[in-house]
ModelCIF file with pLDDT and N, C-alpha, C, O atoms, coordinates in Angstrom:
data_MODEL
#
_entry.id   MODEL 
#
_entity.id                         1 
_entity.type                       polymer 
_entity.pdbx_number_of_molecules   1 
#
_entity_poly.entity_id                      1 
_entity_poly.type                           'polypeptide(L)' 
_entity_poly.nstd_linkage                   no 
_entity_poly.nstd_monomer                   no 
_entity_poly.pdbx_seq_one_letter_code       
;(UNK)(UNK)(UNK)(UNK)(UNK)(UNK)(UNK)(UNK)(UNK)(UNK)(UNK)(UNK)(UNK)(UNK)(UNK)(UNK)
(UNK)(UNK)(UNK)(UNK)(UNK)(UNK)(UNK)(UNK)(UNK)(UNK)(UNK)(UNK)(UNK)(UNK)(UNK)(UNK)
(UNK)(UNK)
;
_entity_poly.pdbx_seq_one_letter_code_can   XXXXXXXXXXXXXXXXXXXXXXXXXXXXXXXXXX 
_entity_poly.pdbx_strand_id                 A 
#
loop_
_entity_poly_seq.entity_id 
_entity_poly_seq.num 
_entity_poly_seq.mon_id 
_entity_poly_seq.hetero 
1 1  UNK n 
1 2  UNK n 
1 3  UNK n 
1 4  UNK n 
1 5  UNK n 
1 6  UNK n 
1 7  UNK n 
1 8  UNK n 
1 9  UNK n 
1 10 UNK n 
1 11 UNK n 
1 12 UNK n 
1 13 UNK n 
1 14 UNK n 
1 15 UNK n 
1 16 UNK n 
1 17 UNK n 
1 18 UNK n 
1 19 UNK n 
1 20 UNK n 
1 21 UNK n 
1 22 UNK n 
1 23 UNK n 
1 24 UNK n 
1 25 UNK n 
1 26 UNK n 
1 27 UNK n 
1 28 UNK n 
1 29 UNK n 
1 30 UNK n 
1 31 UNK n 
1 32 UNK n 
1 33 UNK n 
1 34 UNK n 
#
_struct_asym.id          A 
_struct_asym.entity_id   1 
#
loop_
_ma_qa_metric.id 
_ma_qa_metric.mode 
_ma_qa_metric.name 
_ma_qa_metric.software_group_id 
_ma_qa_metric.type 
1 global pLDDT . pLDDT 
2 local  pLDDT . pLDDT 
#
_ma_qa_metric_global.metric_id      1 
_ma_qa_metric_global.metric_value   79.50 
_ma_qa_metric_global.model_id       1 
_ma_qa_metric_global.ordinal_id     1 
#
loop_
_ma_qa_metric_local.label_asym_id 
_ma_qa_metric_local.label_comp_id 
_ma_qa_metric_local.label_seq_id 
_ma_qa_metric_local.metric_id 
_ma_qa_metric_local.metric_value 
_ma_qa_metric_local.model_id 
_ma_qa_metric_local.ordinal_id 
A UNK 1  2 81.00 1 1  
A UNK 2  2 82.00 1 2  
A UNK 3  2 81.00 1 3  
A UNK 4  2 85.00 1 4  
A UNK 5  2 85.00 1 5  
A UNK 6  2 86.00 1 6  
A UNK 7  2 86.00 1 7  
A UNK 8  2 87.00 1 8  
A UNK 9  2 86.00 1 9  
A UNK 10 2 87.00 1 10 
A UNK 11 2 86.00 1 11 
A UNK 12 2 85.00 1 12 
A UNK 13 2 84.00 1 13 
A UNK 14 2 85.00 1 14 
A UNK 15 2 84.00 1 15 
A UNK 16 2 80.00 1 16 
A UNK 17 2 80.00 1 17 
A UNK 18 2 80.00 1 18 
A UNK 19 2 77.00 1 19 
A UNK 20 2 71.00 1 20 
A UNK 21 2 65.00 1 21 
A UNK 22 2 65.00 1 22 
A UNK 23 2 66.00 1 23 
A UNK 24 2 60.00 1 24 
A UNK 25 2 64.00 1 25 
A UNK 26 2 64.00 1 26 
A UNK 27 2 77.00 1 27 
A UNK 28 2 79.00 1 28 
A UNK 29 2 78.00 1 29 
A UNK 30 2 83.00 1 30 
A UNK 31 2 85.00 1 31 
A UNK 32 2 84.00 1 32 
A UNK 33 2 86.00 1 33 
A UNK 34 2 89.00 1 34 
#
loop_
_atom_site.group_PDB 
_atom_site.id 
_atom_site.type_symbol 
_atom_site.label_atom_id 
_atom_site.label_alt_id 
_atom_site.label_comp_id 
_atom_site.label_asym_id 
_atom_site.label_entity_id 
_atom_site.label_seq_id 
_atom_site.pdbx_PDB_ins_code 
_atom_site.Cartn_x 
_atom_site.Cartn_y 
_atom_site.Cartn_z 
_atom_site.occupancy 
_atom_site.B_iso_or_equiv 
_atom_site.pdbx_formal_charge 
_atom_site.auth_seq_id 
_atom_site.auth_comp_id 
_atom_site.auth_asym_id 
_atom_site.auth_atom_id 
_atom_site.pdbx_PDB_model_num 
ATOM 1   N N  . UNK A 1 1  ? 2.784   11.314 3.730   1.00 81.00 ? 1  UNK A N  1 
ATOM 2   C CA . UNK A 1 1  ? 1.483   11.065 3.099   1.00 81.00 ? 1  UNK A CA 1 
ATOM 3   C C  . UNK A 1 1  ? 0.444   12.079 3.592   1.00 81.00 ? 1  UNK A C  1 
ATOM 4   O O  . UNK A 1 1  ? -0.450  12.431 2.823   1.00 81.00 ? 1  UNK A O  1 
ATOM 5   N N  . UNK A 1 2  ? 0.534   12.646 5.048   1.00 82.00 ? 2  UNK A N  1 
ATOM 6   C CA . UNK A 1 2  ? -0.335  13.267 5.357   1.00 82.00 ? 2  UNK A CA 1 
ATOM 7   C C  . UNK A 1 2  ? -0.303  14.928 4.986   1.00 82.00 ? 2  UNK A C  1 
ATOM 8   O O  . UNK A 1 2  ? -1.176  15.785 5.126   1.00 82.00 ? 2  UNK A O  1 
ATOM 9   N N  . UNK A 1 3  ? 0.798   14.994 4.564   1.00 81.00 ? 3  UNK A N  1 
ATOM 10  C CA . UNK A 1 3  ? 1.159   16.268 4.312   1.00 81.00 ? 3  UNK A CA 1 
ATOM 11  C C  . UNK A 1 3  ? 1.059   16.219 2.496   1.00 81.00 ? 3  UNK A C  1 
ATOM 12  O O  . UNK A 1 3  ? 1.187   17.233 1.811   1.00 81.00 ? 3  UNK A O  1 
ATOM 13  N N  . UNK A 1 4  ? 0.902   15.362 2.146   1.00 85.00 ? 4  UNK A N  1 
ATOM 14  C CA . UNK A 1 4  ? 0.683   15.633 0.353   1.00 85.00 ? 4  UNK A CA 1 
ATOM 15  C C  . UNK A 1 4  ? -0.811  15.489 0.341   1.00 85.00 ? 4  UNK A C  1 
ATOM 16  O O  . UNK A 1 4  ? -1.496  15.846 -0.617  1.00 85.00 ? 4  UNK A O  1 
ATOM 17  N N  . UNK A 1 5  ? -1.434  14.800 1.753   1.00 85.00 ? 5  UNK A N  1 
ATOM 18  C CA . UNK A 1 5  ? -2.898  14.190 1.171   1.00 85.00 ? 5  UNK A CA 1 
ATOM 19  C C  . UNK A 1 5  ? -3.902  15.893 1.441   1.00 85.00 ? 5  UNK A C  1 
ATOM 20  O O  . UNK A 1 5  ? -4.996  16.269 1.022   1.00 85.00 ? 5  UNK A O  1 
ATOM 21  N N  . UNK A 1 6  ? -2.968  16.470 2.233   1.00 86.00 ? 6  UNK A N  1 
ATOM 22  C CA . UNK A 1 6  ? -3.667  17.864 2.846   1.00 86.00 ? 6  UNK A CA 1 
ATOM 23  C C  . UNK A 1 6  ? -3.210  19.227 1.212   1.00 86.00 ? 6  UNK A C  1 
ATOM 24  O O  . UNK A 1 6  ? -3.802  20.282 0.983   1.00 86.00 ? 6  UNK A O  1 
ATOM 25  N N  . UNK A 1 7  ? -2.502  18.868 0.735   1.00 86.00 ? 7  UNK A N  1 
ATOM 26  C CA . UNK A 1 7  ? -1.763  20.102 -0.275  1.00 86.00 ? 7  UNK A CA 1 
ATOM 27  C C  . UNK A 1 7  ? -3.437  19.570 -1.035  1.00 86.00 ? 7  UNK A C  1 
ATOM 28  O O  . UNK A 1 7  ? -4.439  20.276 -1.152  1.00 86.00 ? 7  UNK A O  1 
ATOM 29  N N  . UNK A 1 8  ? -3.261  18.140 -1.444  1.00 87.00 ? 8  UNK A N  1 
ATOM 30  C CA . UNK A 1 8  ? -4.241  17.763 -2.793  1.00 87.00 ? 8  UNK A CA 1 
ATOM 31  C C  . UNK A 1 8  ? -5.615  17.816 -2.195  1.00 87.00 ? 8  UNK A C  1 
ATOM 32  O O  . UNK A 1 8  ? -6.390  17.800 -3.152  1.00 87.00 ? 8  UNK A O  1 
ATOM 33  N N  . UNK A 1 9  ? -6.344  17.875 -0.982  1.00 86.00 ? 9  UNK A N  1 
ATOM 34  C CA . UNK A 1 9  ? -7.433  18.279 -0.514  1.00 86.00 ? 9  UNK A CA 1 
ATOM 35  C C  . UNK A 1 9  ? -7.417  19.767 -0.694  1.00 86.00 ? 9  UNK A C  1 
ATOM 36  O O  . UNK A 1 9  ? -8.531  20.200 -0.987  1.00 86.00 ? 9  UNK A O  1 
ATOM 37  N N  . UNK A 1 10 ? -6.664  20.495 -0.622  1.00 87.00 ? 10 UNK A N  1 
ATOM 38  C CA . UNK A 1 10 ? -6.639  21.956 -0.555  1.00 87.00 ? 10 UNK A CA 1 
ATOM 39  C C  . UNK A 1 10 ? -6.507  22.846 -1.746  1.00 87.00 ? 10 UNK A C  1 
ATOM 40  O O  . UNK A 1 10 ? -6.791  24.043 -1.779  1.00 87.00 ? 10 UNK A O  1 
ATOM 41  N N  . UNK A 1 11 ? -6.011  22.068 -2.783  1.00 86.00 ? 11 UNK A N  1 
ATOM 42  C CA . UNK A 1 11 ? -5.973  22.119 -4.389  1.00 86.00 ? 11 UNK A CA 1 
ATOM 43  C C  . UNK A 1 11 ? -7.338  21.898 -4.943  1.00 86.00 ? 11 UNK A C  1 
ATOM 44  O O  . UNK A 1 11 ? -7.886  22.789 -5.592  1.00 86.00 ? 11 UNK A O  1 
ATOM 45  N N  . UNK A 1 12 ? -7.909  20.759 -4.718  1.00 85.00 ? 12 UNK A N  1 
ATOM 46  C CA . UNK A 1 12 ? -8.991  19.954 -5.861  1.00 85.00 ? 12 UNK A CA 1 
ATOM 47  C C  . UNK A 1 12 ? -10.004 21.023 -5.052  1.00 85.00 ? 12 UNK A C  1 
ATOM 48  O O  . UNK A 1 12 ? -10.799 21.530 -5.844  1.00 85.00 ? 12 UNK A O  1 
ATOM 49  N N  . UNK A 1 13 ? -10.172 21.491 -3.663  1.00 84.00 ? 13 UNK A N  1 
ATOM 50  C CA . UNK A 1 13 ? -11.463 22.332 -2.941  1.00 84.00 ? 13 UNK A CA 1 
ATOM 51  C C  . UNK A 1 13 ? -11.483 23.672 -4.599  1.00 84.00 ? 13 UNK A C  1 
ATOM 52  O O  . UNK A 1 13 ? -12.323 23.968 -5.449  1.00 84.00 ? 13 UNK A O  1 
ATOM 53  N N  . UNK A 1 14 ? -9.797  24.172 -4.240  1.00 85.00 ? 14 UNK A N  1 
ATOM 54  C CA . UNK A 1 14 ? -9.840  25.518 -4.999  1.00 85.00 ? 14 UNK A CA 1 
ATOM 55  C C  . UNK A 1 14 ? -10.351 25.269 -6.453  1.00 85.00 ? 14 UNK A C  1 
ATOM 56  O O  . UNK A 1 14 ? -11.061 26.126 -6.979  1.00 85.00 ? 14 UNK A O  1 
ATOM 57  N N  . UNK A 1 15 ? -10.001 24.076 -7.154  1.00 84.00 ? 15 UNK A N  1 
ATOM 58  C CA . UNK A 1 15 ? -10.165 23.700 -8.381  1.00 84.00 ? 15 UNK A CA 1 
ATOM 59  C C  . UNK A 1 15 ? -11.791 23.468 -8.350  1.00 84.00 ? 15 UNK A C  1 
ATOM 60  O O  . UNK A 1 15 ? -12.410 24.019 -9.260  1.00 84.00 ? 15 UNK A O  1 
ATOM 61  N N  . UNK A 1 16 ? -12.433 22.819 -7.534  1.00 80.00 ? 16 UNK A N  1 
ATOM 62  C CA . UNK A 1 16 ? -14.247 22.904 -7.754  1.00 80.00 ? 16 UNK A CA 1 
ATOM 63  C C  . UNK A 1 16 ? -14.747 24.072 -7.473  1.00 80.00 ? 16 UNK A C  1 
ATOM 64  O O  . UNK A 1 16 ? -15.826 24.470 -7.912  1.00 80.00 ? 16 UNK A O  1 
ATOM 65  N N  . UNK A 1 17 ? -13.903 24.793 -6.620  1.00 80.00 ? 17 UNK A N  1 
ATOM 66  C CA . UNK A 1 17 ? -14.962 26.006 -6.737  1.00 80.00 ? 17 UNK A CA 1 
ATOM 67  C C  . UNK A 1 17 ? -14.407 26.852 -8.040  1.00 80.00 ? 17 UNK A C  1 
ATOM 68  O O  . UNK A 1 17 ? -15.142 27.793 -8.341  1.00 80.00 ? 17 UNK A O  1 
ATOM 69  N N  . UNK A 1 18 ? -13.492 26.719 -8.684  1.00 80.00 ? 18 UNK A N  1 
ATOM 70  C CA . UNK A 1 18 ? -13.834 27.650 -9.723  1.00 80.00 ? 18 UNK A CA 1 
ATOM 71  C C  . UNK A 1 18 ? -14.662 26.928 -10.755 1.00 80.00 ? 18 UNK A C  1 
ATOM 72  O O  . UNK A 1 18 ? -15.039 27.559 -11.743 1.00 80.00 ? 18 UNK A O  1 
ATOM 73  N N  . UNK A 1 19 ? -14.903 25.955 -10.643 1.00 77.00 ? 19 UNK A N  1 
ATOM 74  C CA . UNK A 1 19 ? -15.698 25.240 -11.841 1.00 77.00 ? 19 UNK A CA 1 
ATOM 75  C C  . UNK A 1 19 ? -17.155 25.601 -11.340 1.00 77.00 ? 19 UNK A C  1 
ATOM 76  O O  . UNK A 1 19 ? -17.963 25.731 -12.259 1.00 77.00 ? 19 UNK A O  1 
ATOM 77  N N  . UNK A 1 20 ? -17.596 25.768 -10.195 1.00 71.00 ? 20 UNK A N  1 
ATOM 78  C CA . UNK A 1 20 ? -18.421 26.116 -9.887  1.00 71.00 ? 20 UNK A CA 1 
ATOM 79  C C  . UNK A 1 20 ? -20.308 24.962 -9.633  1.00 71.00 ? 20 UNK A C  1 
ATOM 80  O O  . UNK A 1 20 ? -20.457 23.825 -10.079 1.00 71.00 ? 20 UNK A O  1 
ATOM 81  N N  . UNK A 1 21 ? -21.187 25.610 -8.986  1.00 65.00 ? 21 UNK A N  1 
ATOM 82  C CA . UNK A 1 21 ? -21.864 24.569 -8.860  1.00 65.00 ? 21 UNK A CA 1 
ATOM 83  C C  . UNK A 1 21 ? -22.384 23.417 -9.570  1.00 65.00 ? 21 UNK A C  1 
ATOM 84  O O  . UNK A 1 21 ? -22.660 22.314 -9.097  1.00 65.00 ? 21 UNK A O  1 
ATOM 85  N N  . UNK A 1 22 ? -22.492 23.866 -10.915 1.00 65.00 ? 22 UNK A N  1 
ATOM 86  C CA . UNK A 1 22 ? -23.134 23.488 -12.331 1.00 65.00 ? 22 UNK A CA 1 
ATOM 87  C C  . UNK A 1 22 ? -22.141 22.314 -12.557 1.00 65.00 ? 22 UNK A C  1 
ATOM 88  O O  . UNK A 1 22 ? -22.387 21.527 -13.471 1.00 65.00 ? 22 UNK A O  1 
ATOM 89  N N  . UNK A 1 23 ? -20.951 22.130 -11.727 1.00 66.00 ? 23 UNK A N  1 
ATOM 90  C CA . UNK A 1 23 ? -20.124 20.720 -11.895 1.00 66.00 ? 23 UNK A CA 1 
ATOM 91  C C  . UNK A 1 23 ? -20.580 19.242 -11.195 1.00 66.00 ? 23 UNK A C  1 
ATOM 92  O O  . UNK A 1 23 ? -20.669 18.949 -10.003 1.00 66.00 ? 23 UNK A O  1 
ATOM 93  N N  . UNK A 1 24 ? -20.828 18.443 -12.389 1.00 60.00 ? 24 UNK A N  1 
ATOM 94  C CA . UNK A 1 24 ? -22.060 17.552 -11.721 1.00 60.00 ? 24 UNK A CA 1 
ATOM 95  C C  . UNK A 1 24 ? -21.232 16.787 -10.862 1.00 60.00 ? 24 UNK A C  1 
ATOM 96  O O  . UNK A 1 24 ? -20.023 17.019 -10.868 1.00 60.00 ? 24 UNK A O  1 
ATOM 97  N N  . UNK A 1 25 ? -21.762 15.797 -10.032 1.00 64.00 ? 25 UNK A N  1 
ATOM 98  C CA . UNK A 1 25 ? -21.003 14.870 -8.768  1.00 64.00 ? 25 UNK A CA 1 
ATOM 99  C C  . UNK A 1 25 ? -20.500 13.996 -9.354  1.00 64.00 ? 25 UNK A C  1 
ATOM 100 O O  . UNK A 1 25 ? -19.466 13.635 -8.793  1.00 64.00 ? 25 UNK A O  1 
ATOM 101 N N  . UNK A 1 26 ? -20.755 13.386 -10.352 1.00 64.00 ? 26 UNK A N  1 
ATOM 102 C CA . UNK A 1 26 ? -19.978 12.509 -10.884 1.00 64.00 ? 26 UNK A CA 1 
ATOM 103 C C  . UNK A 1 26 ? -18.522 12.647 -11.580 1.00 64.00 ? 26 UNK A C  1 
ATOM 104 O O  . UNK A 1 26 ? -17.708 11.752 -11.808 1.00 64.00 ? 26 UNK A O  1 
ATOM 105 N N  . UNK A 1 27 ? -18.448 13.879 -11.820 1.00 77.00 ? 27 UNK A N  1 
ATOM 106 C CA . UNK A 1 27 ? -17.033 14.655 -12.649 1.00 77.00 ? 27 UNK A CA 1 
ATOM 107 C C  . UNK A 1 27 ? -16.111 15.121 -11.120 1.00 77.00 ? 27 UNK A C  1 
ATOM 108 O O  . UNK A 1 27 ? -14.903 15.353 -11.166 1.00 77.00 ? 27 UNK A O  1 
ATOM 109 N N  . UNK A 1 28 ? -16.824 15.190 -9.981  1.00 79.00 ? 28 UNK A N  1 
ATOM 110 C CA . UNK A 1 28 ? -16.187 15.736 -9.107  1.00 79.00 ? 28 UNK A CA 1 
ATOM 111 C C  . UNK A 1 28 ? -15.048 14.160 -8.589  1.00 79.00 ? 28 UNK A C  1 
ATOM 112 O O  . UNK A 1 28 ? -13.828 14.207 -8.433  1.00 79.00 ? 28 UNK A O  1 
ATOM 113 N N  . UNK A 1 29 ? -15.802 13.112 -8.451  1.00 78.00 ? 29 UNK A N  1 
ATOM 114 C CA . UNK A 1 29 ? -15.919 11.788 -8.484  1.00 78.00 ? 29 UNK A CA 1 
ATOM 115 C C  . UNK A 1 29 ? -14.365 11.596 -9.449  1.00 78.00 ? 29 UNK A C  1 
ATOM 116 O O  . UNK A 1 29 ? -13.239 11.513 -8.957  1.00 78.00 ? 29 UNK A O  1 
ATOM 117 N N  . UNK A 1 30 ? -14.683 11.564 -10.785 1.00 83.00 ? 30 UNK A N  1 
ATOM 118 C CA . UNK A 1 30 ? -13.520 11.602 -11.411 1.00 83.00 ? 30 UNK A CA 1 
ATOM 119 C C  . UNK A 1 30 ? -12.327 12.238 -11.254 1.00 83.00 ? 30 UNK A C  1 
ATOM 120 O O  . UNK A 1 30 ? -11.303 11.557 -11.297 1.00 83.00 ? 30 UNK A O  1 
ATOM 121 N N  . UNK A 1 31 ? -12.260 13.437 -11.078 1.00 85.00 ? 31 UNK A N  1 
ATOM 122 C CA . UNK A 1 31 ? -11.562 14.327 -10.360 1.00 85.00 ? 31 UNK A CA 1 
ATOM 123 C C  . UNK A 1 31 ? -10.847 13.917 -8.703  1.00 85.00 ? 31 UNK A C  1 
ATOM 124 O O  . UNK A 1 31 ? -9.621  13.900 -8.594  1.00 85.00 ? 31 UNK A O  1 
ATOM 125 N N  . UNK A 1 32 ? -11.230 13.784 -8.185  1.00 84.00 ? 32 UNK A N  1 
ATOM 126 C CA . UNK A 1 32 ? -11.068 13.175 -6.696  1.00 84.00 ? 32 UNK A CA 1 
ATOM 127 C C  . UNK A 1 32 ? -10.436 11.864 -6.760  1.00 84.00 ? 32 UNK A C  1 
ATOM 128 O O  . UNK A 1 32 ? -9.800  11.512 -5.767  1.00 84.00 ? 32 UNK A O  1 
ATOM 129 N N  . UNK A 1 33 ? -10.510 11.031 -7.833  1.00 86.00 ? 33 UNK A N  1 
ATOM 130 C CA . UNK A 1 33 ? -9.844  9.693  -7.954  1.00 86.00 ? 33 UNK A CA 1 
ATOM 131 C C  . UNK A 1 33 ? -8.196  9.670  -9.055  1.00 86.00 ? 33 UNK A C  1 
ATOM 132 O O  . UNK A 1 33 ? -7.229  8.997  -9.412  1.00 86.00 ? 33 UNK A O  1 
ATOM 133 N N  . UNK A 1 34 ? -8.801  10.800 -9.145  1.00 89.00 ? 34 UNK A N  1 
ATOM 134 C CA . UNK A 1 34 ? -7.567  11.187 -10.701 1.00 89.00 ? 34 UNK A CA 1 
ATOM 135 C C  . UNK A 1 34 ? -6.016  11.999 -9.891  1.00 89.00 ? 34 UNK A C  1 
ATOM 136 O O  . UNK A 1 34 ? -5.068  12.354 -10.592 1.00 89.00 ? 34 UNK A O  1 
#
């Protein structure tokens, strides 16, 4: 678990920053639960 929970923390970081700041908190929210 701790080793898939670190891949998908290290994925979704790379995935918001290309979406970039203009991605509101609530979509990040969705994203993070998805």
């Amino acid at each position: 678990r701790a080793k898939i929970e670190t891949i998908r923390e290290q994925e979704l970081e790379k995935a918001l920053s290309r979406l970039g700041t203009e991605f509101a908190d609530k979509h990040q929210e969705v994203i993070e639960a998805l």
